[in-house]
N, C-alpha and C. Protein backbone atom coordinates (compact mmCIF):
# COMPACT_ATOMS: atom_id res chain seq x y z
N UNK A 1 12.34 -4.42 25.90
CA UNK A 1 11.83 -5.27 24.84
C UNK A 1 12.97 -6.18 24.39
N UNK A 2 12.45 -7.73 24.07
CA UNK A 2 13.40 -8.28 23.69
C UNK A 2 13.53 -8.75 22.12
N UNK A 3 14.38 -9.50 21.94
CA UNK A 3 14.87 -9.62 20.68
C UNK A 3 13.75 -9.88 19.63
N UNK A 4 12.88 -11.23 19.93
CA UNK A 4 11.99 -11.69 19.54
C UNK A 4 10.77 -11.04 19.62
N UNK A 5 10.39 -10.02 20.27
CA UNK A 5 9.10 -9.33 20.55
C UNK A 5 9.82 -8.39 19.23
N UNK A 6 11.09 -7.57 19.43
CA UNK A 6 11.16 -6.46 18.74
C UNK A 6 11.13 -7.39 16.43
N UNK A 7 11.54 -8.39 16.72
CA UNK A 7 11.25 -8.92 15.67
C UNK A 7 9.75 -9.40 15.10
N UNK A 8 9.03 -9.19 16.05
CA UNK A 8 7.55 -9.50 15.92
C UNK A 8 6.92 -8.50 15.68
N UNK A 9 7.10 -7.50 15.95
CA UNK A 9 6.60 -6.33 15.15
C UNK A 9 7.45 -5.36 14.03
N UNK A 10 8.53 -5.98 13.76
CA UNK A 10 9.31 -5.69 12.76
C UNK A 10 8.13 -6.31 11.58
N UNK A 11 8.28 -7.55 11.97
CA UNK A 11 7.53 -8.66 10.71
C UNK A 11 6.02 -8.09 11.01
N UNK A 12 5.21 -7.90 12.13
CA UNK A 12 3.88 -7.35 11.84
C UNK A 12 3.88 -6.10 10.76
N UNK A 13 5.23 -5.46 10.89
CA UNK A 13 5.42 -3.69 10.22
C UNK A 13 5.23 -3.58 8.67
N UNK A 14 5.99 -4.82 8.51
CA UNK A 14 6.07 -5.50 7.20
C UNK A 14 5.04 -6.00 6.00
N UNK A 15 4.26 -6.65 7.18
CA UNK A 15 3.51 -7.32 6.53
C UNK A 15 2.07 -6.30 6.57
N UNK A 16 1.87 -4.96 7.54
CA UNK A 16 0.85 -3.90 7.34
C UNK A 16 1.28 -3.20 6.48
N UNK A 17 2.87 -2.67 5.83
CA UNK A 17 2.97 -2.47 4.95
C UNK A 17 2.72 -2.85 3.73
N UNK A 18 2.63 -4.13 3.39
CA UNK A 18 2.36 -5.05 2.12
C UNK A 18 1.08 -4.72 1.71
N UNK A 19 0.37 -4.94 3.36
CA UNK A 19 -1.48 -4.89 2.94
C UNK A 19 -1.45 -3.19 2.23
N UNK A 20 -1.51 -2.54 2.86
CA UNK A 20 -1.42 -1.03 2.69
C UNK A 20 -1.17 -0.91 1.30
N UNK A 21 0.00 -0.64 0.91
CA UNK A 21 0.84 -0.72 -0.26
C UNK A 21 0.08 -2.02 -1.44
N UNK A 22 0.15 -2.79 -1.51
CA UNK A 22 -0.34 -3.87 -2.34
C UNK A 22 -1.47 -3.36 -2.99
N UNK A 23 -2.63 -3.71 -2.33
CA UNK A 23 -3.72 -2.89 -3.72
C UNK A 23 -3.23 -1.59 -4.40
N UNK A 24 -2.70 -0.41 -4.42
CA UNK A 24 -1.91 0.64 -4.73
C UNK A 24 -1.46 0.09 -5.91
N UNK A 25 -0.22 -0.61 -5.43
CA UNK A 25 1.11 -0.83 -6.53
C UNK A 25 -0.16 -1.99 -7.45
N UNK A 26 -1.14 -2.97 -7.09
CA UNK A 26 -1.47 -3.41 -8.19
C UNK A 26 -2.35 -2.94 -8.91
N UNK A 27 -3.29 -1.72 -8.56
CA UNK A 27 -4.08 -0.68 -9.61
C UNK A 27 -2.90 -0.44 -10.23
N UNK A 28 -2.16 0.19 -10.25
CA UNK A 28 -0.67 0.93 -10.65
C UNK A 28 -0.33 0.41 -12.17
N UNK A 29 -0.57 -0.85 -11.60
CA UNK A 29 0.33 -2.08 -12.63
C UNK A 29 -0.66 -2.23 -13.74
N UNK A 30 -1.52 -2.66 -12.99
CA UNK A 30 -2.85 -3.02 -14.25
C UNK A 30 -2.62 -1.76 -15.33
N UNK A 31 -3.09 -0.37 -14.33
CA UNK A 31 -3.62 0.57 -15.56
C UNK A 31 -2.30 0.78 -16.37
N UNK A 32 -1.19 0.74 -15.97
CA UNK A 32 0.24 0.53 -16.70
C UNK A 32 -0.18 0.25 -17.70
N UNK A 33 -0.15 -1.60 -17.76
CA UNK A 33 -0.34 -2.40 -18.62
C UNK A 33 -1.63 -1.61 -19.53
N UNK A 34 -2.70 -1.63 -19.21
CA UNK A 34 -3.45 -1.54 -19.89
C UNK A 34 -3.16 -0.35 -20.55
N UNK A 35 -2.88 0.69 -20.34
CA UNK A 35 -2.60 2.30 -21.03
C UNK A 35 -1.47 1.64 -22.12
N UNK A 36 -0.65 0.94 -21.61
CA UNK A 36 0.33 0.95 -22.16
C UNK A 36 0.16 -0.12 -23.44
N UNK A 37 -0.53 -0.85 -23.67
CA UNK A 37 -1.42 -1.64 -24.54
C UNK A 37 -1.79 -0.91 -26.01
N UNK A 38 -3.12 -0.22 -25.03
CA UNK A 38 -3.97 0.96 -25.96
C UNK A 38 -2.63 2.17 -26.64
N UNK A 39 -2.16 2.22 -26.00
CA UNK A 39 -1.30 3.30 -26.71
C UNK A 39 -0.29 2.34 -28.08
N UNK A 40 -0.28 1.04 -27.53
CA UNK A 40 0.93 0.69 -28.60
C UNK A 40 -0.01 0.66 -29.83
N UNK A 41 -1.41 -0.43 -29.40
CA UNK A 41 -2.12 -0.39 -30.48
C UNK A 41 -2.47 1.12 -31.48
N UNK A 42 -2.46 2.15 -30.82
CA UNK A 42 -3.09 3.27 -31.43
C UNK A 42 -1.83 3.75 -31.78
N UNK A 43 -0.55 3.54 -31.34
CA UNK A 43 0.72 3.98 -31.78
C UNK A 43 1.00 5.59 -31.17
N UNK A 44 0.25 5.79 -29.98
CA UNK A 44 0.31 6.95 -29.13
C UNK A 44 1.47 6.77 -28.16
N UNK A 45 2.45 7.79 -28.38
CA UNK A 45 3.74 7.48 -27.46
C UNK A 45 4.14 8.79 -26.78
N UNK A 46 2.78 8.80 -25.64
CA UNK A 46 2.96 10.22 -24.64
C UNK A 46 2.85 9.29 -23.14
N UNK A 47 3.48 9.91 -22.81
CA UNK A 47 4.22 9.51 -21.18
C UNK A 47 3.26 10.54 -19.93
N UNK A 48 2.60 11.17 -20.42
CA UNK A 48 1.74 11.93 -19.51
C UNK A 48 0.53 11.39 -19.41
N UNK A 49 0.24 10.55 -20.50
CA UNK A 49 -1.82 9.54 -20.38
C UNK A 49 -1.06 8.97 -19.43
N UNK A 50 -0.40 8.13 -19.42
CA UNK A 50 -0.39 7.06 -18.69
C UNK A 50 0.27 7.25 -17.59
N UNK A 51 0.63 7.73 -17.25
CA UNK A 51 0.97 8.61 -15.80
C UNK A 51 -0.60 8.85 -14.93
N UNK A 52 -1.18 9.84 -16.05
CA UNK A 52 -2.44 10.59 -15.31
C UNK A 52 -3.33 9.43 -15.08
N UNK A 53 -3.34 8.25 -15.83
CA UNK A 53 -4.11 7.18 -15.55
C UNK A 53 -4.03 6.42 -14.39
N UNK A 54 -2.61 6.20 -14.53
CA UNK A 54 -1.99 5.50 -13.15
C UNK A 54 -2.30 6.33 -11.98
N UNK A 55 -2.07 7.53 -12.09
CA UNK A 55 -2.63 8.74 -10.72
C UNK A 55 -4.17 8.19 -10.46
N UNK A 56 -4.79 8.62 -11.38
CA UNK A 56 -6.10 8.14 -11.15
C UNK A 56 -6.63 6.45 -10.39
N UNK A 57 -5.92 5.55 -10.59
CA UNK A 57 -6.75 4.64 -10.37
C UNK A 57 -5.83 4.52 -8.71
N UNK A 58 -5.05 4.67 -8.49
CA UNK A 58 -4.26 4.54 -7.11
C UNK A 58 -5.09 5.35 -6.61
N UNK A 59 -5.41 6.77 -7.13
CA UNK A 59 -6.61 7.55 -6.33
C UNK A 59 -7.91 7.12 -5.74
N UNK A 60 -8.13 6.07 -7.01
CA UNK A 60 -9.97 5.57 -6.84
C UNK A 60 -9.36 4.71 -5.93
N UNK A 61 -8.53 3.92 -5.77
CA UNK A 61 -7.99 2.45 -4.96
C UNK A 61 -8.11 2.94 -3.50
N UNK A 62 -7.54 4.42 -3.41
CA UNK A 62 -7.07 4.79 -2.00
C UNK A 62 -8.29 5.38 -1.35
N UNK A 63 -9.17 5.97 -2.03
CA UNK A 63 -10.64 6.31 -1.78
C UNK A 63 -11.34 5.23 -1.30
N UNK A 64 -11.18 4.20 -2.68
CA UNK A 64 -12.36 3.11 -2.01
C UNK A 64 -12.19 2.08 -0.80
N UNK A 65 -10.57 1.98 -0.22
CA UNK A 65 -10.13 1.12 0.55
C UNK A 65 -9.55 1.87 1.68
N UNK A 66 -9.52 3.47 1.93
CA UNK A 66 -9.14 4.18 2.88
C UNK A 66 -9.29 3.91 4.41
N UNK A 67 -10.53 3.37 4.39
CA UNK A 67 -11.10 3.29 6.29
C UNK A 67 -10.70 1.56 6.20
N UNK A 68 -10.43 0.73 5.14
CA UNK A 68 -9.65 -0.87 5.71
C UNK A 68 -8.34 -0.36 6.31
N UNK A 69 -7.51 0.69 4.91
CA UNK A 69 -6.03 1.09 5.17
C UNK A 69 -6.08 1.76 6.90
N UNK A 70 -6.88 2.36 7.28
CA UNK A 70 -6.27 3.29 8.23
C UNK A 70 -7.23 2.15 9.34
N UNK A 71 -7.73 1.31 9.27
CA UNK A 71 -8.16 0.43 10.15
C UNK A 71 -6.82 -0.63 10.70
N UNK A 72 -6.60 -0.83 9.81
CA UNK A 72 -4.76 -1.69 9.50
C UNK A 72 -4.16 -1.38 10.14
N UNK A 73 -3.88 0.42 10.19
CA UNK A 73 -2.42 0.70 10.78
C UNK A 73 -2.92 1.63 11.66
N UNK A 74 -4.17 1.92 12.35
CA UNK A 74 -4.49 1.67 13.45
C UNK A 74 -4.33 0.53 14.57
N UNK A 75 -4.63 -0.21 14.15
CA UNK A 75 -4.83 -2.00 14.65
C UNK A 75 -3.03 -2.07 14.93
N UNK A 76 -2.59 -1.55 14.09
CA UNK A 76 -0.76 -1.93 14.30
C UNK A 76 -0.36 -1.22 15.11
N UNK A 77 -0.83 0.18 14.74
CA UNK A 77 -0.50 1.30 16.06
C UNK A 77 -0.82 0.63 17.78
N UNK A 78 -1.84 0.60 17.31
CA UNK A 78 -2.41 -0.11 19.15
C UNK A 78 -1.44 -1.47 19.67
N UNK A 79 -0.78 -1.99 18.49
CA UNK A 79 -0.16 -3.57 19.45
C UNK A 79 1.21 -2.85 19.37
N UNK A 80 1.78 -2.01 18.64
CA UNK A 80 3.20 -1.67 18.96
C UNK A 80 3.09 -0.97 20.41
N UNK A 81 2.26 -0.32 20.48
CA UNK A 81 2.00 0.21 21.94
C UNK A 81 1.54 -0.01 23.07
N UNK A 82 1.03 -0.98 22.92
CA UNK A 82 1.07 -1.78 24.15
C UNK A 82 2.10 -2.95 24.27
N UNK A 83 2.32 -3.24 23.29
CA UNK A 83 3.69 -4.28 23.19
C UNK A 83 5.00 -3.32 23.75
N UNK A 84 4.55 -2.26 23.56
CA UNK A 84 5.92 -1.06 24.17
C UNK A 84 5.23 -1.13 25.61
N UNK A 85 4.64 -0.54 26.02
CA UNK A 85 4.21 -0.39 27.59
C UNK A 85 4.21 -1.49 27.79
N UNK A 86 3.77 -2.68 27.57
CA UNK A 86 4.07 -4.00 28.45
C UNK A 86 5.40 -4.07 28.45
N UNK A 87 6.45 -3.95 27.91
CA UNK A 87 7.62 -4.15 28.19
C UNK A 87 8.65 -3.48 28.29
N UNK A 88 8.32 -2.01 28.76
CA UNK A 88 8.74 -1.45 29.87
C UNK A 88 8.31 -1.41 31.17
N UNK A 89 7.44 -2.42 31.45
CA UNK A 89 7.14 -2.45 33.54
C UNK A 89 7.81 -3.53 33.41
């Protein structure tokens, strides 16, 4: 494999990571924000709601988008590997 192939799936690796990862980290963020909102307003200053909230919605995220995610890095699996067997003959 050469330089430019092995950099082409460096940057494909990258960028299935982003997809993957990205909805995640932005449920994450939202319910952050939002817990973290409701609590200032109500003047509630526990570090475990908003934790368990954040668990929760990365949960619902990873449920509802599971078979795109593992469609993704399936799809990536298959070109690193044949991008490997083509360029070892």
């Amino acid at each position: 494999m050469n330089g430019p192939g092995t950099t082409a799936i460096l940057l494909e690796g990258l960028m299935t990571c982003a997809m993957v990862a990205g909805p995640l980290l932005v449920a994450a963020l939202i319910a952050g924000i939002v817990v973290g909102l409701i609590q200032t307003v109500a003047q509630v200053n526990e570090a475990s709601v908003s934790f368990l909230v954040k668990l929760a919605a990365v949960i619902a995220i990873a449920i509802a988008l599971g078979p795109t995610f593992g469609r993704q890095l399936g799809e990536y699996t298959k070109h690193c590997l044949a991008t490997l067997e083509g360029g070892q003959r």
